[in-house]
Protein backbone atom coordinates (compact mmCIF):
# COMPACT_ATOMS: atom_id res chain seq x y z
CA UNK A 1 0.00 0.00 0.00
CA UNK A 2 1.18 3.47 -1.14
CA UNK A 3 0.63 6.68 0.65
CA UNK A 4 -0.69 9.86 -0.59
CA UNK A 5 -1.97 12.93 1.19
CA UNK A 6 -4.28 15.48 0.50
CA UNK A 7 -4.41 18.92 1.10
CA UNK A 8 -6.87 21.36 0.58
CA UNK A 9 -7.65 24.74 1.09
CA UNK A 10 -9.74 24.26 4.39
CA UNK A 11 -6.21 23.60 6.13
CA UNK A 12 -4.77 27.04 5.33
CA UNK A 13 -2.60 29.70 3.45
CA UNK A 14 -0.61 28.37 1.09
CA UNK A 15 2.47 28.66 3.73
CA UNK A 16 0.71 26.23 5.57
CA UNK A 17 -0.29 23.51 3.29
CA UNK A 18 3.58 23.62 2.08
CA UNK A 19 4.50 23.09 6.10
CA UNK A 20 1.92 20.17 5.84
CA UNK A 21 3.59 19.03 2.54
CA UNK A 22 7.28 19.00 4.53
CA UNK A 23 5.89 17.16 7.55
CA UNK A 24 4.38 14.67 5.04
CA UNK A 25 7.57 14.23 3.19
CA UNK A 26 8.85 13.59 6.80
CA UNK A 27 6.26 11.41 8.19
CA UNK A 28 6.84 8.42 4.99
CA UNK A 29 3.78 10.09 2.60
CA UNK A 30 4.82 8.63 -0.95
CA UNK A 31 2.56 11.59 -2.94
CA UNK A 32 1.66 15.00 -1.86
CA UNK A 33 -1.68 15.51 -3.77
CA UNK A 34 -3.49 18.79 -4.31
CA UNK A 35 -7.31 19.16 -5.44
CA UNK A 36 -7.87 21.71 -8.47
CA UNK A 37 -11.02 22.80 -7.48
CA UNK A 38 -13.11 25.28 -9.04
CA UNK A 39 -12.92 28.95 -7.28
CA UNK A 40 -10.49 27.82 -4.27
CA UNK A 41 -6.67 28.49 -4.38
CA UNK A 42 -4.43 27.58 -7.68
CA UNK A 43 -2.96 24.66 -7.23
CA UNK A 44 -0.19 25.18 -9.83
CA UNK A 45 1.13 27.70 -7.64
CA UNK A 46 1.09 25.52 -4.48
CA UNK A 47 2.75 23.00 -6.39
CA UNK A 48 5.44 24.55 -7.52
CA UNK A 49 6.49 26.04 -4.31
CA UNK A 50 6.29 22.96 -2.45
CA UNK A 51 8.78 21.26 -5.04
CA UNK A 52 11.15 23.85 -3.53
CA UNK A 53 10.35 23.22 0.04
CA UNK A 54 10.87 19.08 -0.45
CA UNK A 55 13.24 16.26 -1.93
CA UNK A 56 11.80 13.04 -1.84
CA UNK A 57 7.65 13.24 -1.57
CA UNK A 58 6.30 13.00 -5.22
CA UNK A 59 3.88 15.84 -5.79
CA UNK A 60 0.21 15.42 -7.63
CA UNK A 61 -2.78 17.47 -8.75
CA UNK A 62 -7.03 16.07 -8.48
CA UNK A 63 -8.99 16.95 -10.95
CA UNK A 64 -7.39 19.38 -12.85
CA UNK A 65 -9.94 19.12 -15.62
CA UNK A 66 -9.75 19.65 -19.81
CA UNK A 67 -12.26 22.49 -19.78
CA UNK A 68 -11.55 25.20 -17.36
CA UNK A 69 -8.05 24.44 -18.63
CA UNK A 70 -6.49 23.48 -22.18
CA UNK A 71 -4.17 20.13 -22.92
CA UNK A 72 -1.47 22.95 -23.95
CA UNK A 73 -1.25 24.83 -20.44
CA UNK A 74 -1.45 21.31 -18.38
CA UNK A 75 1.63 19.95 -20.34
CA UNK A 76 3.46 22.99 -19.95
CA UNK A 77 2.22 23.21 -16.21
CA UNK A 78 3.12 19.54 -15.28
CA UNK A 79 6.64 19.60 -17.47
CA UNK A 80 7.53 23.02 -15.54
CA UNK A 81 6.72 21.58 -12.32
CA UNK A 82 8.33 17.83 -12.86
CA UNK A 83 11.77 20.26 -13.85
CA UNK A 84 11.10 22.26 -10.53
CA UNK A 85 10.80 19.00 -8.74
CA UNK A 86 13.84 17.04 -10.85
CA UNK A 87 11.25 14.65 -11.57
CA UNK A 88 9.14 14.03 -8.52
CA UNK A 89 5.78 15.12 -10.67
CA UNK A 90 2.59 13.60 -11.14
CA UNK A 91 -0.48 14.86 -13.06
CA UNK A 92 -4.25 13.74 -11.52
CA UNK A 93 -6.32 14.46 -14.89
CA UNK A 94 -10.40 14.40 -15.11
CA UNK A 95 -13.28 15.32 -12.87
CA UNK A 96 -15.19 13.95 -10.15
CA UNK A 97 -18.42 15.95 -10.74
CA UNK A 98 -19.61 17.86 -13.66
CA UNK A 99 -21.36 20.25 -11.47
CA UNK A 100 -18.51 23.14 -10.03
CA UNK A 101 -17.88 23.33 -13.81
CA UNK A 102 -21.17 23.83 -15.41
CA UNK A 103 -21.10 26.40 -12.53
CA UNK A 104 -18.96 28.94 -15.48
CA UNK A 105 -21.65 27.72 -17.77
CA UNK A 106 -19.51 25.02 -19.57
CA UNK A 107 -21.04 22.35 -21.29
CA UNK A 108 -19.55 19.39 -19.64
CA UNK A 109 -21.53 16.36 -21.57
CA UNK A 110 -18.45 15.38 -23.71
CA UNK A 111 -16.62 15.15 -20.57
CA UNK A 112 -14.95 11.08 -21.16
CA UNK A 113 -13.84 11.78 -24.79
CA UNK A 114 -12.15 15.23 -23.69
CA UNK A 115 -10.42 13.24 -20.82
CA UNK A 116 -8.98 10.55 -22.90
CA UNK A 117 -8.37 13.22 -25.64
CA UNK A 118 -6.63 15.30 -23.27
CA UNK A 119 -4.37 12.31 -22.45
CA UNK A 120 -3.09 11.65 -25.43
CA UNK A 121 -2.66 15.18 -26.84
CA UNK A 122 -0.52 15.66 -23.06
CA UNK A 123 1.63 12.40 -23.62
CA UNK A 124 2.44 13.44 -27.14
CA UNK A 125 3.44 16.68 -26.44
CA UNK A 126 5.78 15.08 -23.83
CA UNK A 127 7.29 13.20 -25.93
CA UNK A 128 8.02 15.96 -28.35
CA UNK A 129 5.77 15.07 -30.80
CA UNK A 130 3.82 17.77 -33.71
CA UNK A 131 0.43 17.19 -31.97
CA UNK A 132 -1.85 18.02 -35.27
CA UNK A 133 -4.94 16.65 -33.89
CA UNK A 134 -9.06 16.49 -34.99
CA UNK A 135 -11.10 15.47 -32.94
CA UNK A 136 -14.61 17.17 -31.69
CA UNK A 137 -13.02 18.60 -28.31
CA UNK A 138 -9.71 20.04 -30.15
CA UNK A 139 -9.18 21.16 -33.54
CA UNK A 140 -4.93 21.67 -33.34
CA UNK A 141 -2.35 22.50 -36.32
CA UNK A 142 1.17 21.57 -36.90
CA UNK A 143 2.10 24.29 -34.51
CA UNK A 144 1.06 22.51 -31.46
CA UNK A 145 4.32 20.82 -29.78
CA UNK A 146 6.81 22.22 -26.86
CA UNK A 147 9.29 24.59 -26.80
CA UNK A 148 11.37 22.69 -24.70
CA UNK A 149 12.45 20.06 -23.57
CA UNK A 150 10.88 17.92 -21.05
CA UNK A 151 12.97 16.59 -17.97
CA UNK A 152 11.14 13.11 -18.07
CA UNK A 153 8.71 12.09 -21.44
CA UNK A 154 6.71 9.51 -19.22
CA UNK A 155 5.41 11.74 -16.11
CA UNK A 156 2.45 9.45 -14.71
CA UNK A 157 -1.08 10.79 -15.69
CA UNK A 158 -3.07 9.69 -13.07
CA UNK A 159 -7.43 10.40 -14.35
CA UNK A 160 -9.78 11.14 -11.78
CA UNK A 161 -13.03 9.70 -13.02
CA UNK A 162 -16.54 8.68 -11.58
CA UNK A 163 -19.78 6.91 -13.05
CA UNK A 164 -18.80 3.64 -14.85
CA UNK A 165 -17.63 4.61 -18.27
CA UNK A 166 -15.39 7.38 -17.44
CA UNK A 167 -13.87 4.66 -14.76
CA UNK A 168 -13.51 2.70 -17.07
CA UNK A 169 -11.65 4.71 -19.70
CA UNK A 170 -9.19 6.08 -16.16
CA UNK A 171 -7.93 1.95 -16.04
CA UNK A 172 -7.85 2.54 -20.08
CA UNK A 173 -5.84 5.28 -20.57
CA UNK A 174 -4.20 5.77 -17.48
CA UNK A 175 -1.04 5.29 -15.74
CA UNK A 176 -2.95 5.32 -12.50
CA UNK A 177 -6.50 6.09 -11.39
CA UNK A 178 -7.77 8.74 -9.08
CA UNK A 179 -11.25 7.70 -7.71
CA UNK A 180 -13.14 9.36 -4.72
CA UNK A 181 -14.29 6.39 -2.36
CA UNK A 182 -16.66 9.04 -0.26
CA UNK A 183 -17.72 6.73 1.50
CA UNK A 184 -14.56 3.81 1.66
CA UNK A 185 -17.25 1.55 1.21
CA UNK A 186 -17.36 2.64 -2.30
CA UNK A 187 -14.73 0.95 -3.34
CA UNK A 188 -15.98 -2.22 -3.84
CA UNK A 189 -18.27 -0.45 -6.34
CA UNK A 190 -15.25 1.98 -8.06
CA UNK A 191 -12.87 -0.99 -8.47
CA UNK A 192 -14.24 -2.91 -10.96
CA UNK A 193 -15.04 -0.50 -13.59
CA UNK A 194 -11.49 -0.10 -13.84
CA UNK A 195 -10.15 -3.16 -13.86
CA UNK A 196 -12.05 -3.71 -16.70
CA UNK A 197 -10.55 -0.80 -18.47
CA UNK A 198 -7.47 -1.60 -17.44
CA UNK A 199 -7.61 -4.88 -18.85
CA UNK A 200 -8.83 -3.48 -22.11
CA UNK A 201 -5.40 -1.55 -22.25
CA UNK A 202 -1.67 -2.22 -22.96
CA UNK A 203 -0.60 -1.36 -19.11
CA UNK A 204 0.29 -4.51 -16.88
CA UNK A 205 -1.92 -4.69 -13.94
CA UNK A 206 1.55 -4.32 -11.69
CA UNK A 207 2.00 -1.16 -12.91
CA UNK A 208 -0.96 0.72 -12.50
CA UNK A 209 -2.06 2.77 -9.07
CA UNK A 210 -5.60 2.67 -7.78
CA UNK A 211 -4.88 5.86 -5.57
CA UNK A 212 -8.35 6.01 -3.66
CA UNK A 213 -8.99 9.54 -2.73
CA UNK A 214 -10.28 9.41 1.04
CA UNK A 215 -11.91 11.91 3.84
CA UNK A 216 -9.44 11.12 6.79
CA UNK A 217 -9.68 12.78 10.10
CA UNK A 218 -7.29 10.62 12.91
CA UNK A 219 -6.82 11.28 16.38
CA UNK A 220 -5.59 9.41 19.51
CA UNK A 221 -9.45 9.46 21.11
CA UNK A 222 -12.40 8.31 18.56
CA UNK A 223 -14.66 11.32 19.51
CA UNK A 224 -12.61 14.00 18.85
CA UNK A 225 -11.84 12.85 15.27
CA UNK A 226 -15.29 13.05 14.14
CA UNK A 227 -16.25 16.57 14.38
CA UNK A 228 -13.98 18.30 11.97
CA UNK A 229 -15.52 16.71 8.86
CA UNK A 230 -18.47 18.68 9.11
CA UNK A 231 -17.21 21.41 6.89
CA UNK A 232 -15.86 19.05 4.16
CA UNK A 233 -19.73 17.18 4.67
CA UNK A 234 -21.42 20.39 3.98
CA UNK A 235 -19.68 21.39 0.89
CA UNK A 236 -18.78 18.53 -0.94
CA UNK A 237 -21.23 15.86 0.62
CA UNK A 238 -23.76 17.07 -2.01
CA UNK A 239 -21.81 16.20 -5.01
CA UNK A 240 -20.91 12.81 -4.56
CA UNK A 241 -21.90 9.70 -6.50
CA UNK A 242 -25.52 8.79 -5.93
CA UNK A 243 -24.29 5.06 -6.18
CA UNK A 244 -21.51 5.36 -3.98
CA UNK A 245 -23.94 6.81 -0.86
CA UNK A 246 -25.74 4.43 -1.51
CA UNK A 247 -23.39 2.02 -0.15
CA UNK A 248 -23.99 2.87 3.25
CA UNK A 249 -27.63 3.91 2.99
CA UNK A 250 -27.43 7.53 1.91
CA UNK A 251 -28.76 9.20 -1.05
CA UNK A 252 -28.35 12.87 -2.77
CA UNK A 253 -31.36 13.89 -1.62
CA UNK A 254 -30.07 13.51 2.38
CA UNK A 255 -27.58 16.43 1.34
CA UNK A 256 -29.78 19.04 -0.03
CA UNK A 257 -30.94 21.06 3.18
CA UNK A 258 -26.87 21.07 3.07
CA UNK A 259 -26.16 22.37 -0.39
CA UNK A 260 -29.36 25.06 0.34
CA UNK A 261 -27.53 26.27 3.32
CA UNK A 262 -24.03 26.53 1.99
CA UNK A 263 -25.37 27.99 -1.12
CA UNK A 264 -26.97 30.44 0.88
CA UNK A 265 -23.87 31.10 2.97
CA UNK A 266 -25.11 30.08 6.12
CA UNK A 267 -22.17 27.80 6.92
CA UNK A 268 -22.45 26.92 10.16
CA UNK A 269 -26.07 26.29 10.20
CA UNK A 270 -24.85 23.32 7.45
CA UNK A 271 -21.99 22.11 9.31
CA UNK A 272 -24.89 21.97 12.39
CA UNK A 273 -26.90 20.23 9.97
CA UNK A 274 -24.52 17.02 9.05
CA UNK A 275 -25.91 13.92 10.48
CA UNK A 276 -24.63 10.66 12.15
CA UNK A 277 -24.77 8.85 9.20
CA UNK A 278 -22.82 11.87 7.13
CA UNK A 279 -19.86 10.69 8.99
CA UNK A 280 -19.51 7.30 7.19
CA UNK A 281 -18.52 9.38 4.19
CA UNK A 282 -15.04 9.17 5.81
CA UNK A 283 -12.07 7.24 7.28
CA UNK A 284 -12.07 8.07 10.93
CA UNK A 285 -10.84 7.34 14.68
CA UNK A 286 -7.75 6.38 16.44
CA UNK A 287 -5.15 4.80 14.31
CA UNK A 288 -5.71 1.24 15.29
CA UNK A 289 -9.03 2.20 13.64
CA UNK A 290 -7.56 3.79 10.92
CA UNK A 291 -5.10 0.87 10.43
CA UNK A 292 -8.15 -1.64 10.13
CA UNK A 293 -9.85 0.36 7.45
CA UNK A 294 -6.91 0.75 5.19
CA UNK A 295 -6.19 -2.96 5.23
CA UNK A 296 -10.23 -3.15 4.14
CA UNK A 297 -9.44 -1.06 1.22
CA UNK A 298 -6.56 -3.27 -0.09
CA UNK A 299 -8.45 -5.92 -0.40
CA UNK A 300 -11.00 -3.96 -3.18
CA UNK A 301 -7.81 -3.90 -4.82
CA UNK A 302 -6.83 0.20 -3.64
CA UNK A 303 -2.78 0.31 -4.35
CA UNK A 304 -2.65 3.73 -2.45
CA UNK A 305 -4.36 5.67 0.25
CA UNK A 306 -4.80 9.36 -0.77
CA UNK A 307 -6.04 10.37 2.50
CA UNK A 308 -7.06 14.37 2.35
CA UNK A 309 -9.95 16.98 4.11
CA UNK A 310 -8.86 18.40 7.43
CA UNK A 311 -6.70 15.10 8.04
CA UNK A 312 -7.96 15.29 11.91
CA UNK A 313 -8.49 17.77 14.55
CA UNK A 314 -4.85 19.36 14.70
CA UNK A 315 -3.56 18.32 11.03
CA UNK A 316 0.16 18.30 11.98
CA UNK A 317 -0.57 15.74 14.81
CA UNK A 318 -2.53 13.86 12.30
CA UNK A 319 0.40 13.71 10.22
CA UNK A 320 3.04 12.35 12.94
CA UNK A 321 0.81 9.39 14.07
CA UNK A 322 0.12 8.31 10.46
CA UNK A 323 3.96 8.79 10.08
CA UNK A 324 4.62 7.10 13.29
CA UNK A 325 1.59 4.45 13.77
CA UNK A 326 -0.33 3.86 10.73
CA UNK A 327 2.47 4.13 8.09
CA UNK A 328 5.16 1.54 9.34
CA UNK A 329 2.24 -1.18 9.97
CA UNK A 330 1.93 -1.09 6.12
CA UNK A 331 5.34 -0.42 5.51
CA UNK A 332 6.48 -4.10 7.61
């Protein structure tokens, strides 16, 4: 089992998240991932100074997506940052929900054939080819290649995906997959889909990452590791798969007095408003808890653990006992 973590803007400045990215690099973290979602902080910029900050920790995007951003500014992006990082870069590709995209008034429907598109047209241009492509997503002439050089042609594109076909096409045309398993039950429904895909492929199964993208929130007593998620509930409960809350007995519908309230910006009357059950959505307790629902996940077939929201109750504490309790039990 690999380790990733997650980091997102609910832990901080960007000063922070890259103190969160050094203790992670210190704590035995494999990845360093950072969600591109729509409206919060850029997470090119993050990126890139955290690849100054570290040496070993690799250092990955979520969901930076093909329409809010073009195939030529993500292969520039990811080769600028994998020189910055002398090759510790990874790129997370796709989308796990149309919806914060149609928010700019995007048409989203083509949104499997612009991933796998996107792939291509990014893998080409790494490899210094003339990317003169036609396809209906991107019209490109024989002017479309880099300027430079790229420090590695093979940086690992990693596609975030959810719903069965676009899972699917992530084992397909990925070198890893990025699924959300909000709740970890969902994983037994995620897997599959891109198994399938992946067999469809060239890639050997030993080579490809399931990195399952996880709510975590550890701390050394049960109770106190609970209550943090409510923000992460409240604003991103609402979007997940209607088949993966369904898992453990939830449904979309559960999360729209949430979605009204946060849209309305009354916060805290939503994070008030999350319910036993919300809590599910997430990996949480003491790490002997934590430990027992990791070793459930491998055996859905998860290779990694990208573990991410407000990590627990004081994040840098979170970090050390995953570094110092959860970690080496995987690790031996």
């Amino acid at each position: 089992m690999r380790f990733g973590i997650r980091l997102i803007d609910y832990l901080g400045k960007p000063s922070e998240l890259i103190r969160l990215s050094v203790l992670g690099e210190e704590a035995g973290f494999d990845c360093v991932w950072f969600p591109h979602d729509t409206f919060m902080r850029n997470t090119w910029a993050t990126t890139a100074a955290v690849a100054q900050h570290t040496k070993t920790i690799e250092i990955g995007t979520v969901g930076v997506n093909p329409f809010t951003t073009d195939p030529a500014e993500i292969a520039t992006y990811i080769a600028t940052l994998d020189e910055l990082s002398n090759g510790r870069a990874v790129l997370g590709l796709g989308l796990h929900t149309e919806t914060m995209v149609q928010w700019t008034g995007i048409d989203t429907s083509d949104y499997v054939e612009r991933t796998a598109d996107a792939v291509t047209i990014i893998r080409r241009l790494l490899a210094g080819e003339v990317v003169d492509i036609n396809t209906p997503a991107f019209q490109w002439t024989d002017q479309c290649y880099l300027r430079f050089d790229p420090l590695r042609a093979d940086i690992p594109i990693y596609v975030c995906a959810f719903g069965e076909k676009y899972l699917e096409v992530s084992g397909a045309v990925g070198d890893g997959s990025l699924p959300m398993i909000t709740p970890p039950e969902s994983a037994a429904y995620m897997v599959p889909p891109i198994r399938r895909g992946l067999a469809s492929g060239s890639r050997e199964p030993d080579d490809f990452d399931i990195a399952g993208c996880a709510w975590l929130s550890i701390a050394e007593h049960r109770a106190e590791a609970t209550d943090v998620l409510r923000m992460m509930i409240a604003y991103f409960g609402p979007y997940l798969e209607p088949q993966a809350l369904e898992m453990v007995g939830l449904s979309p519908e559960d999360f729209e007095p949430l979605r009204t309230l946060v849209d309305a910006g009354r916060v805290d009357e939503a994070k008030a408003s999350v319910t036993p059950d919300m809590f599910r959505l997430a990996i949480t307790g003491t790490p002997e808890d934590i430990i027992a629902q990791i070793e459930r996940l491998a055996e859905t077939g998860i290779t990694q653990i990208n573990l991410g929201g407000p990590i627990g109750p004081d994040p840098a504490e979170a970090i050390r006992l995953m570094g110092e309790r959860v970690i080496p039990h995987f690790r031996d």
